[in-house]
C-alpha atoms as a PDB file:
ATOM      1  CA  UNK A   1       0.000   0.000   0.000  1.00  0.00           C
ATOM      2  CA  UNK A   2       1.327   3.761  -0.927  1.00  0.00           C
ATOM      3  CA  UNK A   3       1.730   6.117   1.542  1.00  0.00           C
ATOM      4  CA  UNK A   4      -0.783   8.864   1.353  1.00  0.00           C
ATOM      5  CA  UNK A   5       1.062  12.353   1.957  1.00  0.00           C
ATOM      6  CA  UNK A   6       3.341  12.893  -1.178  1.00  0.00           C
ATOM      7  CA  UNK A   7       6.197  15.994  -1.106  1.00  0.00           C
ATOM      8  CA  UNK A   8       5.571  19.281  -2.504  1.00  0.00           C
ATOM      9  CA  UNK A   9       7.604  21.470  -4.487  1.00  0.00           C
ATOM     10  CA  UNK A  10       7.650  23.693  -2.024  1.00  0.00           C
ATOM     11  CA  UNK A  11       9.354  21.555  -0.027  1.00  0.00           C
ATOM     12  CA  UNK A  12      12.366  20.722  -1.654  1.00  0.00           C
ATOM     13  CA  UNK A  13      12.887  24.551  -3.550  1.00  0.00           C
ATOM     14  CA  UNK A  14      15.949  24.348  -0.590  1.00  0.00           C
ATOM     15  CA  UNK A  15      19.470  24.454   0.017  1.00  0.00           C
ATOM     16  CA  UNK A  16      20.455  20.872  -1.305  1.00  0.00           C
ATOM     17  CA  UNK A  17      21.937  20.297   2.367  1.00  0.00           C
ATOM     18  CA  UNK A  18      18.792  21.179   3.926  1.00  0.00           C
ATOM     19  CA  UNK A  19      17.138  18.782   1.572  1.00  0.00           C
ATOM     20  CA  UNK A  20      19.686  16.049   1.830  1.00  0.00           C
ATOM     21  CA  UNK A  21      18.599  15.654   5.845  1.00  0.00           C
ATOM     22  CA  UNK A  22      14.868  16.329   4.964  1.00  0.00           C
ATOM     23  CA  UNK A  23      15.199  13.132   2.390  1.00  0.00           C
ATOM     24  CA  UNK A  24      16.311  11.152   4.888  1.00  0.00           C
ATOM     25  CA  UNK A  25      13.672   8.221   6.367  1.00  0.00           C
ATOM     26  CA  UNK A  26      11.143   9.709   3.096  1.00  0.00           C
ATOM     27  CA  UNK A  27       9.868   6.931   0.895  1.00  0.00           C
ATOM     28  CA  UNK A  28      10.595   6.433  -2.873  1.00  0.00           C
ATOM     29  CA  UNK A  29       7.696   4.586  -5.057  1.00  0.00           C
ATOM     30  CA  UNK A  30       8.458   3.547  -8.212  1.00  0.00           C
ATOM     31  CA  UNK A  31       5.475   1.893 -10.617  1.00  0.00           C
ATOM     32  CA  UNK A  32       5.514  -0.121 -13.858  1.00  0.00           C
ATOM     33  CA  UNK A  33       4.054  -3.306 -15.796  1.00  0.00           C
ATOM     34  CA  UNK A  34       5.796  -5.751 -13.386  1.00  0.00           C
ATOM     35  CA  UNK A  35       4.597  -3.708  -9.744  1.00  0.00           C
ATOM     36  CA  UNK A  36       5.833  -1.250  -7.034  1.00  0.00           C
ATOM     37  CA  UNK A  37       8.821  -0.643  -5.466  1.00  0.00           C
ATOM     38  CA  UNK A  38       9.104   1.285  -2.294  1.00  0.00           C
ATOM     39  CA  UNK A  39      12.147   2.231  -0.565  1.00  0.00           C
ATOM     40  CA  UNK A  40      13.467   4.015   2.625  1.00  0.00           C
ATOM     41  CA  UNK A  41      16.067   6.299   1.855  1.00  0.00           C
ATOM     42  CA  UNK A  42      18.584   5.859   4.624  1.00  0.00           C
ATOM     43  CA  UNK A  43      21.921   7.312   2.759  1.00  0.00           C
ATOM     44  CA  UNK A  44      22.008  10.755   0.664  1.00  0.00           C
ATOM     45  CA  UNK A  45      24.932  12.819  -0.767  1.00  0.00           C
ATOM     46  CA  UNK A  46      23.976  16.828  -1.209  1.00  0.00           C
ATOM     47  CA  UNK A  47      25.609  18.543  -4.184  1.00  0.00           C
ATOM     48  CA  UNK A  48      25.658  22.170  -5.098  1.00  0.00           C
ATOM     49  CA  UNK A  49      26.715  24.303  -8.760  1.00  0.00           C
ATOM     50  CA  UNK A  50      29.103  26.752  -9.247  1.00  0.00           C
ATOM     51  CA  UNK A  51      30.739  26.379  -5.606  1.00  0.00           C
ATOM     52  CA  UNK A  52      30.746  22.681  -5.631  1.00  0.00           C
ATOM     53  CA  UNK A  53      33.858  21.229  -8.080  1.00  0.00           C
ATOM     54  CA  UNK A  54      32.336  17.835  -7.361  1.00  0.00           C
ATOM     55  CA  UNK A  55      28.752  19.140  -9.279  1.00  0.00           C
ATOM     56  CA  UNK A  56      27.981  17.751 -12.527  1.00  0.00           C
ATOM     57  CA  UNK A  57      27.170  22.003 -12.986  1.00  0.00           C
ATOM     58  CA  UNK A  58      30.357  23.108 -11.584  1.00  0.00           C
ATOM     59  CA  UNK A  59      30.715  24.251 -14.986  1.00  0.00           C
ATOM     60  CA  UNK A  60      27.481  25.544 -15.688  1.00  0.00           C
ATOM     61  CA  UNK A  61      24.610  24.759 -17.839  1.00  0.00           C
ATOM     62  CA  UNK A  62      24.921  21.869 -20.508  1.00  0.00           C
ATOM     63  CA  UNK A  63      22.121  19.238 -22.334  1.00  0.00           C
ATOM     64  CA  UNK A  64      22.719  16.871 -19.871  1.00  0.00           C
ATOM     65  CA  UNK A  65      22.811  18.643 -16.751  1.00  0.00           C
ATOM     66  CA  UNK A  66      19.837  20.997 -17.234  1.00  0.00           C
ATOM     67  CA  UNK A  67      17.506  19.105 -15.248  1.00  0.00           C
ATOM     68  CA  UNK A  68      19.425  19.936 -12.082  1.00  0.00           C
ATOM     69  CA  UNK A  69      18.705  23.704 -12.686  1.00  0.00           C
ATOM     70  CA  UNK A  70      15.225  23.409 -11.550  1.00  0.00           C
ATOM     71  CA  UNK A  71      12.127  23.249 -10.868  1.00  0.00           C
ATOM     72  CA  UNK A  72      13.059  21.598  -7.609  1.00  0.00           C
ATOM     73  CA  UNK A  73      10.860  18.255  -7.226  1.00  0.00           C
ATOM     74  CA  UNK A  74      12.681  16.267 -10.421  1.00  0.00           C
ATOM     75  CA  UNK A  75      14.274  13.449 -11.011  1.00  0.00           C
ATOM     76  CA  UNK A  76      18.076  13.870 -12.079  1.00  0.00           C
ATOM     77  CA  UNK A  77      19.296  10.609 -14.048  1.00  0.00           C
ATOM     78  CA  UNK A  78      22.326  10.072 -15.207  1.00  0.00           C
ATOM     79  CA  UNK A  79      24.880   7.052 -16.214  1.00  0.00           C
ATOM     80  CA  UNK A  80      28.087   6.323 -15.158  1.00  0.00           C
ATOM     81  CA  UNK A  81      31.042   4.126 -15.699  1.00  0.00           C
ATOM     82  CA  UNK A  82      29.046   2.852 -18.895  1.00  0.00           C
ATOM     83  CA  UNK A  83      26.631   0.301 -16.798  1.00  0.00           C
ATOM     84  CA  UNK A  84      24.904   1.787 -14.048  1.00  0.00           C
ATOM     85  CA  UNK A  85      22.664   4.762 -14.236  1.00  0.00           C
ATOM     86  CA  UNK A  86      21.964   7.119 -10.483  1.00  0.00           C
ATOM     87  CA  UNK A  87      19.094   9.184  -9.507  1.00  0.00           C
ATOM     88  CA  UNK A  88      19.568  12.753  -7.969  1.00  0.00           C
ATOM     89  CA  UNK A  89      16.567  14.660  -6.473  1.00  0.00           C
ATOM     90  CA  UNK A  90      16.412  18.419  -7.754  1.00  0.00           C
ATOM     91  CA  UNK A  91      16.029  21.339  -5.463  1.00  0.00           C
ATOM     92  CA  UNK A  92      16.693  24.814  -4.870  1.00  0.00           C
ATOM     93  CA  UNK A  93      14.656  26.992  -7.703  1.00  0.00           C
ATOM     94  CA  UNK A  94      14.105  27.116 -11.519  1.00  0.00           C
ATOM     95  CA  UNK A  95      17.602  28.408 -12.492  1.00  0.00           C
ATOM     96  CA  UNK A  96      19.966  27.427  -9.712  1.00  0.00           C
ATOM     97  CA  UNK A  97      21.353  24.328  -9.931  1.00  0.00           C
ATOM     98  CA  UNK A  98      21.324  21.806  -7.226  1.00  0.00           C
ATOM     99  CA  UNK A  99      20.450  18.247  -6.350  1.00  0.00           C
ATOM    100  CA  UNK A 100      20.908  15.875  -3.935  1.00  0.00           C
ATOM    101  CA  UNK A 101      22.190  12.316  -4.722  1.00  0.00           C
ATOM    102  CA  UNK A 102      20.039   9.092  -3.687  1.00  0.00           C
ATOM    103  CA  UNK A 103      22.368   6.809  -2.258  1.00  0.00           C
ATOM    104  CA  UNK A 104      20.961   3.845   0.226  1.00  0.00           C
ATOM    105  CA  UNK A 105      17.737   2.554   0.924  1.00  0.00           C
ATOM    106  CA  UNK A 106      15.521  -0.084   2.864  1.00  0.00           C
ATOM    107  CA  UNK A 107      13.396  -1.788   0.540  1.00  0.00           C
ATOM    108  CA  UNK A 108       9.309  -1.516   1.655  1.00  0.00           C
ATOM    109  CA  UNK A 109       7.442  -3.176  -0.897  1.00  0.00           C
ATOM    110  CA  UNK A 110       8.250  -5.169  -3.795  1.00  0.00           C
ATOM    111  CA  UNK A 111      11.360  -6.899  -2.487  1.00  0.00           C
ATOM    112  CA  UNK A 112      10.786 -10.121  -4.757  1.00  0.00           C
ATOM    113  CA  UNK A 113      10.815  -7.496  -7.919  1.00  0.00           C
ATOM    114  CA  UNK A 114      14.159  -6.261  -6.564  1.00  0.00           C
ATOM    115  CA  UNK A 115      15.588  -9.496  -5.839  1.00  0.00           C
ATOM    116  CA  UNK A 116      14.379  -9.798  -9.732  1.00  0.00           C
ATOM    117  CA  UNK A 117      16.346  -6.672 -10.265  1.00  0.00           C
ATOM    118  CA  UNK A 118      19.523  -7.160  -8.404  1.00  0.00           C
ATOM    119  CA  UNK A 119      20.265 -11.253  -8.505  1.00  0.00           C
ATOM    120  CA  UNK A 120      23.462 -11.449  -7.629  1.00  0.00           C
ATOM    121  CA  UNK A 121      22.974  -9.344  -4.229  1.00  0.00           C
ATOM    122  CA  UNK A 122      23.715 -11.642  -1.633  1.00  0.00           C
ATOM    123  CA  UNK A 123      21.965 -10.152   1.459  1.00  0.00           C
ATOM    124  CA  UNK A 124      18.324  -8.478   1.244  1.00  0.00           C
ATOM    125  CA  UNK A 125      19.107  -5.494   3.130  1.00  0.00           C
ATOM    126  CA  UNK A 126      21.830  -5.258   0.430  1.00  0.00           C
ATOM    127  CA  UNK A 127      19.215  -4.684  -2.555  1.00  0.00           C
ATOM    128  CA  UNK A 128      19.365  -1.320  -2.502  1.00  0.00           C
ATOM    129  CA  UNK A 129      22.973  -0.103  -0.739  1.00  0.00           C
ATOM    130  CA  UNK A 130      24.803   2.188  -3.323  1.00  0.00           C
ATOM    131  CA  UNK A 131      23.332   4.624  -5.923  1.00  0.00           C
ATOM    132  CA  UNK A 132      23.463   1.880  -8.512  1.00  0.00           C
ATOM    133  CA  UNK A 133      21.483  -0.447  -6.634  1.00  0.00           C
ATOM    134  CA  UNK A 134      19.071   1.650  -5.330  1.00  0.00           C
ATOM    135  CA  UNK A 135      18.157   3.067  -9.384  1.00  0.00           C
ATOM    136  CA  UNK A 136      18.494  -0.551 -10.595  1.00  0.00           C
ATOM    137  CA  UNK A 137      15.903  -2.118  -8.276  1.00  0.00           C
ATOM    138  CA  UNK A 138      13.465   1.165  -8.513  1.00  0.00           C
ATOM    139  CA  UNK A 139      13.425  -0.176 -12.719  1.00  0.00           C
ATOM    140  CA  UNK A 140      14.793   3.569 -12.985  1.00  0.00           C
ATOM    141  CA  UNK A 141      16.527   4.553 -16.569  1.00  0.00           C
ATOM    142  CA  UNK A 142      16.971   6.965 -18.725  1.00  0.00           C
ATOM    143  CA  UNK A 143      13.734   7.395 -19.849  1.00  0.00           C
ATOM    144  CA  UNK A 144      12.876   8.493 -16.061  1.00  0.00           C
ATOM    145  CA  UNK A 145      15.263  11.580 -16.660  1.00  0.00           C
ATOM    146  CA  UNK A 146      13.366  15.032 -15.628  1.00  0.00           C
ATOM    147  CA  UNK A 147      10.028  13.499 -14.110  1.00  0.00           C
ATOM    148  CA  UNK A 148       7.873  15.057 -11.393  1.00  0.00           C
ATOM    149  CA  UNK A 149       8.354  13.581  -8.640  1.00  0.00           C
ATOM    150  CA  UNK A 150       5.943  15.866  -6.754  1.00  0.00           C
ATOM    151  CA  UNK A 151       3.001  14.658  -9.309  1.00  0.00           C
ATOM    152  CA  UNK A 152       0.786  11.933  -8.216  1.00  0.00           C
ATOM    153  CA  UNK A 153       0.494  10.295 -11.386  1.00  0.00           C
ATOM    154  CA  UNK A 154       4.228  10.171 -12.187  1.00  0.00           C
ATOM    155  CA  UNK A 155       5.988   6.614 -12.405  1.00  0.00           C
ATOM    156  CA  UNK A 156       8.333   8.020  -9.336  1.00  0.00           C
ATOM    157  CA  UNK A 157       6.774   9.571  -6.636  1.00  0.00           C
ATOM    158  CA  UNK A 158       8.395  10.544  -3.000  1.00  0.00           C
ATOM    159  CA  UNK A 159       6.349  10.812  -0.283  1.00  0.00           C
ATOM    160  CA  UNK A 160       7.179  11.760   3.154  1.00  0.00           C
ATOM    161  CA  UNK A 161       7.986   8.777   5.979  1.00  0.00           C
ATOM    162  CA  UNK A 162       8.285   8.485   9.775  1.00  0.00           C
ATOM    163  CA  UNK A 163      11.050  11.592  10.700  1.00  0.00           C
ATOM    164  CA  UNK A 164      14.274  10.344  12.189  1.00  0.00           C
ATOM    165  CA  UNK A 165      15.746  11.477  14.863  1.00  0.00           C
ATOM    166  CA  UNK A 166      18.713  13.899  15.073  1.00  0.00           C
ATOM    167  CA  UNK A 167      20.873  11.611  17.363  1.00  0.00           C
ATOM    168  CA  UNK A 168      19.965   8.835  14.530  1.00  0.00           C
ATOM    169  CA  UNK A 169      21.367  10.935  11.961  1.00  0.00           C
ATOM    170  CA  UNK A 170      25.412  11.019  10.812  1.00  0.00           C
ATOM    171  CA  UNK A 171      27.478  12.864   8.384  1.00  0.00           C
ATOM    172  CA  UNK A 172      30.936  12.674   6.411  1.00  0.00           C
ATOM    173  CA  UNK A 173      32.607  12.914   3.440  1.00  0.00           C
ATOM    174  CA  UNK A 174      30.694  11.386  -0.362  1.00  0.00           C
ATOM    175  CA  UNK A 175      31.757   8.743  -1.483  1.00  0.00           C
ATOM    176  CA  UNK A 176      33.745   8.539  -4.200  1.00  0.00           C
ATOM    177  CA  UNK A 177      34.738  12.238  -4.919  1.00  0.00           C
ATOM    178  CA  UNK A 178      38.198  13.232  -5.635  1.00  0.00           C
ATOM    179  CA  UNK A 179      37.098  17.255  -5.417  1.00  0.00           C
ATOM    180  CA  UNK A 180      35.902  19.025  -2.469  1.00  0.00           C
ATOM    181  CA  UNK A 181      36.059  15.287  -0.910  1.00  0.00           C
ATOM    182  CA  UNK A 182      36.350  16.445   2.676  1.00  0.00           C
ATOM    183  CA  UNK A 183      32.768  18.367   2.875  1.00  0.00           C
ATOM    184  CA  UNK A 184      30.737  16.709   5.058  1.00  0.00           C
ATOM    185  CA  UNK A 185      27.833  16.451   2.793  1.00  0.00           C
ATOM    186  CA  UNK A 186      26.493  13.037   3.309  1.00  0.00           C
ATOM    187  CA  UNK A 187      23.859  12.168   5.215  1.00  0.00           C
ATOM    188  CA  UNK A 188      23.155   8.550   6.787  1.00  0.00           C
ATOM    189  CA  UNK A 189      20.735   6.762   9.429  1.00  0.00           C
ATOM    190  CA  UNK A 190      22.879   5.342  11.934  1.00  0.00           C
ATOM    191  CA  UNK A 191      22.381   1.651  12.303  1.00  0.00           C
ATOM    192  CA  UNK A 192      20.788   1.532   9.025  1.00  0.00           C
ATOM    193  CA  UNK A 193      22.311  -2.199   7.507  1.00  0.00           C
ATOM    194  CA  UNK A 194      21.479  -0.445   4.141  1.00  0.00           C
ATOM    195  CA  UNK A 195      23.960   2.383   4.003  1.00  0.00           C
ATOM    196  CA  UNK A 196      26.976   1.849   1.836  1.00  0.00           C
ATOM    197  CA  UNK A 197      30.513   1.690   3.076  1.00  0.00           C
ATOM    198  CA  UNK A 198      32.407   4.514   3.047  1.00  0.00           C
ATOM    199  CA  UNK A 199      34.997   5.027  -0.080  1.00  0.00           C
ATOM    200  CA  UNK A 200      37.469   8.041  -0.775  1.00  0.00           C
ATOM    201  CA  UNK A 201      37.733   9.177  -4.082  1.00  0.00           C
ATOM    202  CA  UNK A 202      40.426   7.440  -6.360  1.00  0.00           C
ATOM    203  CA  UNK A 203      42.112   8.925  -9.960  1.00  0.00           C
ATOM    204  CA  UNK A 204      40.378  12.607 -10.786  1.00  0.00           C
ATOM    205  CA  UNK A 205      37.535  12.484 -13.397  1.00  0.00           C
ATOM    206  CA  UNK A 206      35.560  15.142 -14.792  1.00  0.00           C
ATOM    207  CA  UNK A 207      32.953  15.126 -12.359  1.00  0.00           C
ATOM    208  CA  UNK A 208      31.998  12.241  -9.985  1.00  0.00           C
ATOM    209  CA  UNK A 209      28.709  12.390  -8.885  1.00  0.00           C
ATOM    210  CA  UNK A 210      25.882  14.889  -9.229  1.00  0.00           C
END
């Protein structure tokens, strides 16, 4: 069953690390021919534009960045190492770029679709740990690129979940960055067996994450 109160606009037109802790212990529903998935997001990575060198818009505006430059409330999708594809959540307003990166989640519903998804994950809690992971068993591609996530009728909805607690809540470096890789921008749920271990950035690329 779908939870009933789904996140405005409004609500995410923030600063991505305001967002990035509001995200965390919301629910992500993704629908399609074969059923729902719902997850928990327990892990999130916040990433900014122009002050942010590890921003896919650290450089400013291009075709396949402009979703991250607003309207908040979209779904940033994007593909990496030439296999997996990650989701970003847009914020701040139309114009200013900034997203925040979906990282871990607890799976809710659908966990014998994501077991589908992901075969070769050993443990359930597992299904979803890591940005690639959590897209794959959502059945999220390319096609899901600048949806409205804030529309009811969208194949990817967010709705809001039971709040966690401040003293439940952690933060660190992202994973995987090799610029700016000492912000503590990511947020986690403590205890959560979902959220990924913790990686440093290796060689410099062009951008890491969002």
């Amino acid at each position: 069953m779908l939870p009933v109160t789904q996140v405005t606009r409004e609500e995410l037109a923030h600063d991505p690390l305001w967002v990035a802790r509001y995200l965390l212990g919301c629910e992500l529903w993704s629908s399609g021919p074969h059923g729902d998935v719902g997850i928990r997001l327990v892990e999130v990575e916040a990433y900014r534009g122009g002050d942010d060198p590890a921003s896919h818009c650290y450089r400013g505006r291009t075709a396949r960045n402009s979703v991250m430059f607003g309207p908040a409330g979209h779904l940033y999708v994007y593909f990496i190492y030439g296999m997996h594809f990650c989701i970003n959540v847009v914020c701040l307003t139309d114009g200013v770029p900034g997203a925040v990166l979906l990282r871990a989640g607890e799976i809710l519903s659908g966990e014998e679709l994501a077991r589908q998804r992901r075969p070769a994950v050993r443990k359930d809690t597992h299904l979803a740990t890591g940005p690639a992971r959590l897209t794959s068993v959502l059945g999220i591609t390319r096609e899901h690129n600048g949806i409205d996530l804030t529309d009811p009728d969208s194949p990817v909805r967010l709705f809001t979940g039971m709040p966690v607690d401040e003293d439940d809540v952690r933060t660190g470096p992202r994973v995987g960055v090799v610029s700016a890789e000492d912000l503590p921008w990511r947020s986690w749920v403590d205890g959560s067996p979902a959220v990924s271990t913790y990686r440093r950035g290796g060689r410099r690329r062009s951008r890491d994450q969002a």
